[in-house]
Protein backbone atom coordinates (compact mmCIF):
# COMPACT_ATOMS: atom_id res chain seq x y z
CA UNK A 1 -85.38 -161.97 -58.47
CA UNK A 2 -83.81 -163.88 -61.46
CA UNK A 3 -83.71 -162.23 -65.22
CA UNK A 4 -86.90 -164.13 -65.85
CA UNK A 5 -88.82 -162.49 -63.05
CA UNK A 6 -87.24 -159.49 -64.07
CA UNK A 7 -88.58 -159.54 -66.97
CA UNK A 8 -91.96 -160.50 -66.19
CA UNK A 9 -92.41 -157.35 -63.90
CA UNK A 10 -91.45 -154.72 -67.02
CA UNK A 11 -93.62 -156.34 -69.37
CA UNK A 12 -96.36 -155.98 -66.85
CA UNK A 13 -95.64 -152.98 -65.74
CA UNK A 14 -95.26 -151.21 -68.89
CA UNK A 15 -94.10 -151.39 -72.51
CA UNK A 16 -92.36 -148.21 -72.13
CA UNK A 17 -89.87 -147.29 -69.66
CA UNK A 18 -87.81 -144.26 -68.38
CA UNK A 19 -84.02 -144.08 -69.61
CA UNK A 20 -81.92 -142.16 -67.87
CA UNK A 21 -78.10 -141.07 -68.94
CA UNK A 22 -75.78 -137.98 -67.68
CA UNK A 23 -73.47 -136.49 -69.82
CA UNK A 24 -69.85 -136.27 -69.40
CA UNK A 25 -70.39 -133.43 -66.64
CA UNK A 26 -73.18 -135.48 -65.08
CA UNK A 27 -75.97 -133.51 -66.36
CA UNK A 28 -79.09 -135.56 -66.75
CA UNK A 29 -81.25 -136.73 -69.46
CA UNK A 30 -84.34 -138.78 -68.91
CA UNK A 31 -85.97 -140.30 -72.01
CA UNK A 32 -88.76 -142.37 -72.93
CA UNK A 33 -87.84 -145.93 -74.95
CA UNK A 34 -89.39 -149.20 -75.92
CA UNK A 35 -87.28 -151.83 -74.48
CA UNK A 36 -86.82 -155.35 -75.69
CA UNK A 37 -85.21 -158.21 -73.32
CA UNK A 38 -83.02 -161.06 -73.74
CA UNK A 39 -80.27 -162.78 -71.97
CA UNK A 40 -79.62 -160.45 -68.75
CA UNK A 41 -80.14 -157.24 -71.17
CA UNK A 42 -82.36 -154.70 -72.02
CA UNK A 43 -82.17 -153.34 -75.49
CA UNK A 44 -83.80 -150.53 -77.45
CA UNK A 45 -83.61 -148.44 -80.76
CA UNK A 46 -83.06 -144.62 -81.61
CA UNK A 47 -81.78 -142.05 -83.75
CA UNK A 48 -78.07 -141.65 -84.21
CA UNK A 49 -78.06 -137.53 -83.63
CA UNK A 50 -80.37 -138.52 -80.17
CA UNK A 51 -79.70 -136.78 -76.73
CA UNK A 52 -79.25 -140.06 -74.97
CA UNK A 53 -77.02 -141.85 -77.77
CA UNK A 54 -74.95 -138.16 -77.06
CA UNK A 55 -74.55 -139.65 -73.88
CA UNK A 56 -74.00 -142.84 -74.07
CA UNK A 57 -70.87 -141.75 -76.10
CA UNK A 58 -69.27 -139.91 -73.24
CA UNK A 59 -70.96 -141.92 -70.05
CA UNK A 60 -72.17 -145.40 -71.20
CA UNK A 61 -73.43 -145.95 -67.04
CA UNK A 62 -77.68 -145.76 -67.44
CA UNK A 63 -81.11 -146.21 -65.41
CA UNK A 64 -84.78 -147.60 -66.40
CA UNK A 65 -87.33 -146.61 -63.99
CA UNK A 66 -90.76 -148.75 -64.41
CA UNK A 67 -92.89 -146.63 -62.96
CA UNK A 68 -96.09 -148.40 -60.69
CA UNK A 69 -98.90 -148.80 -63.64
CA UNK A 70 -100.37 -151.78 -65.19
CA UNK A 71 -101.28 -154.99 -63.52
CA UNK A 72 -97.74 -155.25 -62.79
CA UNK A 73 -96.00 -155.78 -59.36
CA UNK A 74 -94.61 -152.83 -58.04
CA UNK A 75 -91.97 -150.04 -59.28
CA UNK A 76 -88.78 -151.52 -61.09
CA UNK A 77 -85.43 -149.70 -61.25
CA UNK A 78 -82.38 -151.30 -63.26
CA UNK A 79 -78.78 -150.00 -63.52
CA UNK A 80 -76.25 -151.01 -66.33
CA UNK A 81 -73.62 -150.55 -69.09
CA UNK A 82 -74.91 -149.68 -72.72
CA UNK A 83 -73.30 -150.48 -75.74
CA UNK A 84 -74.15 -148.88 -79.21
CA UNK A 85 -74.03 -151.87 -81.84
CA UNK A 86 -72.20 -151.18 -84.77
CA UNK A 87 -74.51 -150.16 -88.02
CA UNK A 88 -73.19 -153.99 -89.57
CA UNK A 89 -75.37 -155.59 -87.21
CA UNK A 90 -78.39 -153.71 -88.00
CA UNK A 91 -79.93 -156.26 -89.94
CA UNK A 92 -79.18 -158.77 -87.36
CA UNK A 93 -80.86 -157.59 -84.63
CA UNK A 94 -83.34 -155.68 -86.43
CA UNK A 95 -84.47 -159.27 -87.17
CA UNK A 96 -84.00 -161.07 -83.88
CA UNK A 97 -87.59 -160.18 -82.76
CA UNK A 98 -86.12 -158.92 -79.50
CA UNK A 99 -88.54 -156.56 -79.88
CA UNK A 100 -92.07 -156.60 -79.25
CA UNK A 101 -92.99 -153.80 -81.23
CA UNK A 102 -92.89 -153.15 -85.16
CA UNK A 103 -90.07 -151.47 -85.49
CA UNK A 104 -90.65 -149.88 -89.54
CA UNK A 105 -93.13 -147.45 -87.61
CA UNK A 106 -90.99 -145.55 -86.33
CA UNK A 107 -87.78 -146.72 -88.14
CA UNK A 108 -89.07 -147.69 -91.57
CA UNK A 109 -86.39 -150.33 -92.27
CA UNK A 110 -83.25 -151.90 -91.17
CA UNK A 111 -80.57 -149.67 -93.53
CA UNK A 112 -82.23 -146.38 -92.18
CA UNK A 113 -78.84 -144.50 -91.54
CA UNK A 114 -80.33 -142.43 -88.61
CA UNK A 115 -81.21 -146.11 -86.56
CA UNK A 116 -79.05 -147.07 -83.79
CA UNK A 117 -79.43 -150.41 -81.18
CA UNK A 118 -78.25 -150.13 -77.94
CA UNK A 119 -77.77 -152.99 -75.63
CA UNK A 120 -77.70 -152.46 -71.65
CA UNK A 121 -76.16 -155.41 -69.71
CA UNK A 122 -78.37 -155.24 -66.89
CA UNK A 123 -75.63 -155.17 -63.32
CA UNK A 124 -78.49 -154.67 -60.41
CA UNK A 125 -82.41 -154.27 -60.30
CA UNK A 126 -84.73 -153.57 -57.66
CA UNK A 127 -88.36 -154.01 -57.84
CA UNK A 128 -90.13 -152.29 -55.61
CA UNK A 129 -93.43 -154.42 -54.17
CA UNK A 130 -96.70 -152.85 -53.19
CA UNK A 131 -95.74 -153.50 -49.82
CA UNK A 132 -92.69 -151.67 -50.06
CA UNK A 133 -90.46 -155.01 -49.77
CA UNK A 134 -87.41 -154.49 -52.15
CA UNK A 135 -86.40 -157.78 -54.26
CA UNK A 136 -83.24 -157.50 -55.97
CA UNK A 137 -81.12 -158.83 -59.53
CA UNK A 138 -78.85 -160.44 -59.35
């Protein structure tokens, strides 16, 4: 599976996905996010005092899970490194249209000092057919 296929299976599967992080001691989160896509990454906004931007700070390795739903093909797991963007980007990527959602709903605008991106470079995917054949990123 290539990044486009990739991200033709999220996008069918769901608009939401499951984020999960472990804290320094490798206690769990899961969390719910909206995820935007573009060049091998999978982005998404949240509050600065959030759970999963906790840690993030102390354990940047994360997971989506896709769950099977939709009309899409199967179940989709990803693995990768986050990065929080800086607040001086804000406007920037606020602005990029990465994401496929209006963002002011939840956010209200770009200078909101409780907003932070984060940007996951995507290492390895499987997506998980209905016949139970595994196809693989990269």
């Amino acid at each position: 599976m290539d990044w486009p296929e990739f991200v033709e299976a999220a996008k069918a599967i769901s608009w939401l996905t499951y984020l999960g992080t472990a804290d320094r001691n490798g206690r769990p989160h899961v969390s719910v996010v909206a995820p935007g896509y573009l060049d091998g990454s999978v982005w998404f906004a949240t509050r600065t005092e959030s759970k999963k931007l906790r840690n993030i700070a102390e354990n940047p390795e994360v997971g989506f899970h896709w769950p099977v739903g939709g009309s899409g093909p199967g179940e989709l797991a990803a693995w990768g490194t986050a990065t929080v963007h800086p607040e001086t980007e804000r406007d920037r990527i606020w602005s990029s249209g990465v994401f496929g959602y209006d963002l002011a709903q939840f956010f209200g605008s770009a200078d909101n000092p409780a907003l932070a991106f984060v940007e996951v470079a995507i290492d390895r995917a499987r997506l998980m057919g209905p016949d139970f054949t595994p196809n693989r990123y990269p």
